[in-house]
C-alpha atoms as a PDB file:
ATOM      1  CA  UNK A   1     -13.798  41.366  53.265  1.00  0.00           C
ATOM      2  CA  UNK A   2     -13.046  40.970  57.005  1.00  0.00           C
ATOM      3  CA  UNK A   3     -13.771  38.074  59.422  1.00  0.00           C
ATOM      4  CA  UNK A   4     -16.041  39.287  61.915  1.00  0.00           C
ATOM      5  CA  UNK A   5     -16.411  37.122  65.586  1.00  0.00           C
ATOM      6  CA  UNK A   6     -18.749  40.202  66.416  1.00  0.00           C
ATOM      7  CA  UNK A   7     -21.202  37.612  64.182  1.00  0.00           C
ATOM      8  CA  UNK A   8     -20.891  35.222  67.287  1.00  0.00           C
ATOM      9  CA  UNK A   9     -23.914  36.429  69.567  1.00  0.00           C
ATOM     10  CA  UNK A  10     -21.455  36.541  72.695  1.00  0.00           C
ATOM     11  CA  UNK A  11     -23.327  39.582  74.581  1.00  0.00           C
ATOM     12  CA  UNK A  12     -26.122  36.815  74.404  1.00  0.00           C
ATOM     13  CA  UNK A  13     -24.258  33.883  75.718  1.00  0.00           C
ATOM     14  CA  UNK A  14     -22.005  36.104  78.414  1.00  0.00           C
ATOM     15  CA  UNK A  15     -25.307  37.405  79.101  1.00  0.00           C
ATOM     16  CA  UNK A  16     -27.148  34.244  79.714  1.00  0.00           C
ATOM     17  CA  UNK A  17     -24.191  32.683  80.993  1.00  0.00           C
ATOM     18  CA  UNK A  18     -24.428  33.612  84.604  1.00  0.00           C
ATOM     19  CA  UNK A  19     -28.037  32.448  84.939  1.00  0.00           C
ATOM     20  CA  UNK A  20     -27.542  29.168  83.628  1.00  0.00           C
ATOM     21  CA  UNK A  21     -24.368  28.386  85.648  1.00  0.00           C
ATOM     22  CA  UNK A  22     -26.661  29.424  88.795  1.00  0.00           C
ATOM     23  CA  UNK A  23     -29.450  27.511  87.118  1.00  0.00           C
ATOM     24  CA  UNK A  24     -26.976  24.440  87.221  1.00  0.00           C
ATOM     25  CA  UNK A  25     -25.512  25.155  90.447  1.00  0.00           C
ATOM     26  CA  UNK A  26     -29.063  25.454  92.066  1.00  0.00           C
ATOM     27  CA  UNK A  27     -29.914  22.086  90.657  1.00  0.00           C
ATOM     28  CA  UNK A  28     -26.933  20.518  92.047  1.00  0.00           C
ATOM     29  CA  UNK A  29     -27.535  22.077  95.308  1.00  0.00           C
ATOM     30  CA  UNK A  30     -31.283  20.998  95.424  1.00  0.00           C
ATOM     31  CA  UNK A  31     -30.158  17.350  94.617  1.00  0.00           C
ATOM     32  CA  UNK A  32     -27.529  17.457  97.151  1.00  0.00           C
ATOM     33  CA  UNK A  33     -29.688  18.843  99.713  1.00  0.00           C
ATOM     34  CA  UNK A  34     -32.906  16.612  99.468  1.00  0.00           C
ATOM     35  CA  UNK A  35     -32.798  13.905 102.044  1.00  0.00           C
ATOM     36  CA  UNK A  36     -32.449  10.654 101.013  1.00  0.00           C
ATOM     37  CA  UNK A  37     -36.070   8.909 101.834  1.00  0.00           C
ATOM     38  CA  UNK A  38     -36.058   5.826 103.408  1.00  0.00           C
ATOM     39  CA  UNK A  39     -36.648   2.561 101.450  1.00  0.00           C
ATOM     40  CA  UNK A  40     -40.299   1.408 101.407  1.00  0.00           C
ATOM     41  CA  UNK A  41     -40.723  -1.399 103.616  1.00  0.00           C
ATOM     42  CA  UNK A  42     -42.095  -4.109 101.773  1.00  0.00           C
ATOM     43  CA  UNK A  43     -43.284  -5.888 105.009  1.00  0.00           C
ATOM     44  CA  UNK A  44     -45.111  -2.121 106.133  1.00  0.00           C
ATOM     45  CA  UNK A  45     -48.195  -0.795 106.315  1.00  0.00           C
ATOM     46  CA  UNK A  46     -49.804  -0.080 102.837  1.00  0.00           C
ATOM     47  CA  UNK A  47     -50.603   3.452 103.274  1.00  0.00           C
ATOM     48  CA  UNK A  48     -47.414   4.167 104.614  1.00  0.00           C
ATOM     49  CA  UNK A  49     -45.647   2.308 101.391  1.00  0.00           C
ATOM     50  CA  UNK A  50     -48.064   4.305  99.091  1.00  0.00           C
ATOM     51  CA  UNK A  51     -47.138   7.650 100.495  1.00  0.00           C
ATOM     52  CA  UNK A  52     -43.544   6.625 100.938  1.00  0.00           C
ATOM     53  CA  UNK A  53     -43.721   6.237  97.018  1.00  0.00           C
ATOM     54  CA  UNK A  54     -45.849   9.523  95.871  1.00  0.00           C
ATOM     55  CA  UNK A  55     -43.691  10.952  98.183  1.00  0.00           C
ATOM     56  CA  UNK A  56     -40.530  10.289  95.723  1.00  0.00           C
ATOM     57  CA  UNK A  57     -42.487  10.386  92.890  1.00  0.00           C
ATOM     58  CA  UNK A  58     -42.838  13.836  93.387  1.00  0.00           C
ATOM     59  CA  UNK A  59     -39.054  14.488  94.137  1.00  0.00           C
ATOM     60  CA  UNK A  60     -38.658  12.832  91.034  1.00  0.00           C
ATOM     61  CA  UNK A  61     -41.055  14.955  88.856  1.00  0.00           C
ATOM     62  CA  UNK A  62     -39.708  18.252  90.339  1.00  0.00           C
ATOM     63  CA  UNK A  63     -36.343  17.429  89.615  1.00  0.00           C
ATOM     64  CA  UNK A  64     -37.185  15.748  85.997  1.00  0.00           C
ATOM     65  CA  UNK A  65     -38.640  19.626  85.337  1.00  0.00           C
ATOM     66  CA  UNK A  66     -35.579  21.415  86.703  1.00  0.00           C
ATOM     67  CA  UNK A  67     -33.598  19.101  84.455  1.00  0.00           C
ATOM     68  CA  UNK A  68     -35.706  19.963  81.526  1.00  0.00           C
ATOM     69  CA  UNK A  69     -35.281  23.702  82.715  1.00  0.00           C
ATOM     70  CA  UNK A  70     -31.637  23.460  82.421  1.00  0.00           C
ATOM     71  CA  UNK A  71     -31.681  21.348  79.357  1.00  0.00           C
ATOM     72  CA  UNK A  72     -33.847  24.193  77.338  1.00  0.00           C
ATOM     73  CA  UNK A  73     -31.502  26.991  78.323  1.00  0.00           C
ATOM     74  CA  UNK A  74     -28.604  24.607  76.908  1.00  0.00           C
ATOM     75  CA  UNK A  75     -30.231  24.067  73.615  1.00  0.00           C
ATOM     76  CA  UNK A  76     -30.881  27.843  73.236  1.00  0.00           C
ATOM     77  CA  UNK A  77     -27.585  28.878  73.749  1.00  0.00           C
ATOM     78  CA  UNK A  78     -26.176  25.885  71.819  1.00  0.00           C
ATOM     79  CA  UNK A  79     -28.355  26.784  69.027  1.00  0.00           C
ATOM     80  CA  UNK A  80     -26.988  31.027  69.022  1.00  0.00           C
ATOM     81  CA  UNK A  81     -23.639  29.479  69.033  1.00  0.00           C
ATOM     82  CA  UNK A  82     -24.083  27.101  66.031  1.00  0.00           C
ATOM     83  CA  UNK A  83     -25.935  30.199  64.229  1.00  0.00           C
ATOM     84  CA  UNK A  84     -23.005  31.936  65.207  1.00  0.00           C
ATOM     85  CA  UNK A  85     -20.278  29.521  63.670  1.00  0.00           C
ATOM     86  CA  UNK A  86     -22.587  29.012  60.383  1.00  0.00           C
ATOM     87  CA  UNK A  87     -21.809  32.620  59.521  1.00  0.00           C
ATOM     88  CA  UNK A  88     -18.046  32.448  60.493  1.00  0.00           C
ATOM     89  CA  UNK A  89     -18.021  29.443  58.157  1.00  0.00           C
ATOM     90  CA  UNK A  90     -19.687  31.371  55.416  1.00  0.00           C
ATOM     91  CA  UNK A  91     -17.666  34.275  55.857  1.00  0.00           C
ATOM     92  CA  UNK A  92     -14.162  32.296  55.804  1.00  0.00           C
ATOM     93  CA  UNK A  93     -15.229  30.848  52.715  1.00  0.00           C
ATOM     94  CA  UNK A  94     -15.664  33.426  50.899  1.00  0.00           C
ATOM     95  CA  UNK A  95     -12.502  35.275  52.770  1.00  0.00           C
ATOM     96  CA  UNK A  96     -10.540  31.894  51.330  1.00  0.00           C
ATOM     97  CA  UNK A  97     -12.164  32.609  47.881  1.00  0.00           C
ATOM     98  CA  UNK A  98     -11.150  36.085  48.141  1.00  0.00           C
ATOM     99  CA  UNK A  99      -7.672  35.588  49.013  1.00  0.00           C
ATOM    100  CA  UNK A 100      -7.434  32.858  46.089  1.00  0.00           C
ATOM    101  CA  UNK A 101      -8.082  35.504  43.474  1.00  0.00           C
ATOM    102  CA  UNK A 102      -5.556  38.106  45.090  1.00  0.00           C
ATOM    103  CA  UNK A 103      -3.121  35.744  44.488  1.00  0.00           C
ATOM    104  CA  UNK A 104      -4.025  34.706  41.569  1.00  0.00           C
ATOM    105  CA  UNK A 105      -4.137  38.528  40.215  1.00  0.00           C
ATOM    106  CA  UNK A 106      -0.594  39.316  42.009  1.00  0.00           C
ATOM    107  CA  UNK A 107       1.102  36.237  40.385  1.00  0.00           C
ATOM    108  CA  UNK A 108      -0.294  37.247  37.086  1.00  0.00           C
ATOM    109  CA  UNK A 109       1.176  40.839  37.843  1.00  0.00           C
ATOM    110  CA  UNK A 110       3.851  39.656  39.017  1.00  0.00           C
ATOM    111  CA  UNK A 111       4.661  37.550  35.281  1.00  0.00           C
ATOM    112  CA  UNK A 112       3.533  40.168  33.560  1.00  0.00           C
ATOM    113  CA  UNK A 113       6.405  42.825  34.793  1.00  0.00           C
ATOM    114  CA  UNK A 114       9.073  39.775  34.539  1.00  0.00           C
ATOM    115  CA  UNK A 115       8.125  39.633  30.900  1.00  0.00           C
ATOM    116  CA  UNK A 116       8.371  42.881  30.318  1.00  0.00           C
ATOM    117  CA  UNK A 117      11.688  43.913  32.342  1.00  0.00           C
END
């Protein structure tokens, strides 16, 4: 019984890697790049301070959705990479268990032919 890494869905995660390091990198970017808006004036008009507000309120929501964006695509490949070590876990055990009775067998051969030479 051989350990396999091919288990490991790495054509998945090499695959998806590139798009979520741009995914990251273009959330960055957008962050960096959004000007700062001015503080609400608590003396101003109003209508000004109310559109100041739904103004960042909407920054806010976009970037609370590319977060979530990035977040999912995390999980998924977090998730194929658990699945992945699960099975190399199962695998070694049974590769320990396997390896346990070989010796077991060889040092019972090997008594076997001391006794008898």
């Amino acid at each position: 019984m051989a350990l396999h890494v091919a288990a490991l869905p790495w054509k998945e995660i090499i695959k998806v890697l590139p798009a979520l390091v741009g995914t990251a990198t273009r959330l960055w970017e957008q962050t960096r790049a959004q000007p700062h808006a001015a503080p609400v004036d608590p003396q101003g008009d109003p209508r000004k301070q109310l559109a100041a507000m739904l103004q960042r309120l909407e920054a806010m929501e976009a970037a609370e959705l590319a977060q979530a964006d990035l977040v999912r695509q995390l999980t998924e490949q977090l998730q194929g990479v658990s699945t992945g070590l699960a099975e190399l876990a199962r695998r070694n055990t049974w590769l320990t268990i396997a390896a346990a009775a070989a010796m077991v067998l060889s040092a019972t051969a090997l008594g076997l032919v001391l006794l008898q030479g």
